[in-house]
Protein backbone atom coordinates (compact mmCIF):
# COMPACT_ATOMS: atom_id res chain seq x y z
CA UNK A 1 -80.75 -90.53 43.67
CA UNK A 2 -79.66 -93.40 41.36
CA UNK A 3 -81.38 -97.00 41.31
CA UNK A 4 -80.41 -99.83 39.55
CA UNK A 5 -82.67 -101.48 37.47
CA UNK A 6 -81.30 -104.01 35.64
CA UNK A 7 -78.24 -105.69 35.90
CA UNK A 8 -75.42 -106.68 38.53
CA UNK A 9 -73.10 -103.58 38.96
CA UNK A 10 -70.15 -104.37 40.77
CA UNK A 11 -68.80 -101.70 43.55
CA UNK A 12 -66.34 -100.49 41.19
CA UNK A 13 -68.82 -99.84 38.26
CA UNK A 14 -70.95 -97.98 40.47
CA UNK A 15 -68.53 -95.54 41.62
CA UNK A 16 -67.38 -95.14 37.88
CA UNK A 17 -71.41 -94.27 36.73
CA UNK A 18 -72.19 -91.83 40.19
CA UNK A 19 -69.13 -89.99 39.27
CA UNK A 20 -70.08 -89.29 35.33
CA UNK A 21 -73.48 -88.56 36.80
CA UNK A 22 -71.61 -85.82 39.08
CA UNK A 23 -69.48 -84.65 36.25
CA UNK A 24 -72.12 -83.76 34.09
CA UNK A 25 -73.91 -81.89 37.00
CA UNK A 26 -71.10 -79.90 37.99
CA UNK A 27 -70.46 -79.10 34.36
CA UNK A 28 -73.96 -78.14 33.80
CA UNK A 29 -74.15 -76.02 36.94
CA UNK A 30 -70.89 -74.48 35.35
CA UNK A 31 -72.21 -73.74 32.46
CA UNK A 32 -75.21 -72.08 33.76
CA UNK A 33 -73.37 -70.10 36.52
CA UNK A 34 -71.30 -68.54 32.89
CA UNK A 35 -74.85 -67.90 30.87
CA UNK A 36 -75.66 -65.81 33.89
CA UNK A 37 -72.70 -63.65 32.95
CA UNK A 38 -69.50 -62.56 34.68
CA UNK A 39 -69.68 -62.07 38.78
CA UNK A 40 -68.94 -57.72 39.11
CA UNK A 41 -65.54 -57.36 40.11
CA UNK A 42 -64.69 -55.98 43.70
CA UNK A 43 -63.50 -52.52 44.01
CA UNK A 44 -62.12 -52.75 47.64
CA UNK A 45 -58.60 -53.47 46.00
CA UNK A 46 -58.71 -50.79 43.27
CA UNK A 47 -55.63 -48.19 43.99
CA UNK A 48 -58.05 -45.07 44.50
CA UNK A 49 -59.11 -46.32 47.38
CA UNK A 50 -55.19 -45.81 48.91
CA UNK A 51 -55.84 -42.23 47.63
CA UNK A 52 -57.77 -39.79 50.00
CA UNK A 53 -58.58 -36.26 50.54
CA UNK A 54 -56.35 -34.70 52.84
CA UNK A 55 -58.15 -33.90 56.56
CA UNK A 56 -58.97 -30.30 57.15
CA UNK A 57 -58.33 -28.47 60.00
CA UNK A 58 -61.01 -26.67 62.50
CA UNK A 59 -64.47 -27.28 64.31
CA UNK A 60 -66.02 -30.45 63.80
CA UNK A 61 -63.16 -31.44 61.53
CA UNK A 62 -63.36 -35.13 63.03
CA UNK A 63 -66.76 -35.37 61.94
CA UNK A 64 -66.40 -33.93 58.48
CA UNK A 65 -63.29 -36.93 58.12
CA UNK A 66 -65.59 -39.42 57.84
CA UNK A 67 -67.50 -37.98 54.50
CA UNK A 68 -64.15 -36.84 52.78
């Protein structure tokens, strides 16, 4: 929340201090989110996952599918 104090600010100038105040809290909640270090990347895209075991054949060979 921003007050003025002092001063008349015009419409204009008050826009032009709210969005330096936003600037340097988006670049400080940047630079924060980086110290934490980088996100871990996905693996649902890697190429082994394209790659599976081929199914075997005989009893319960549905069921044994779903661990291969």
């Amino acid at each position: 929340m921003l007050r003025v104090v002092r001063g008349d600010l015009t419409p204009e100038e008050l826009a032009a201090l709210v969005a330096v105040v936003a600037a340097r809290n988006a670049a400080a909640a940047h630079a924060a989110a980086s110290a934490a270090g980088p996100k871990p990347r996905s693996e649902w895209g890697h190429p082994s996952r394209a790659a599976r075991t081929p199914l075997r054949v005989g009893p319960d060979a549905w069921r044994r599918s779903a661990w291969a």
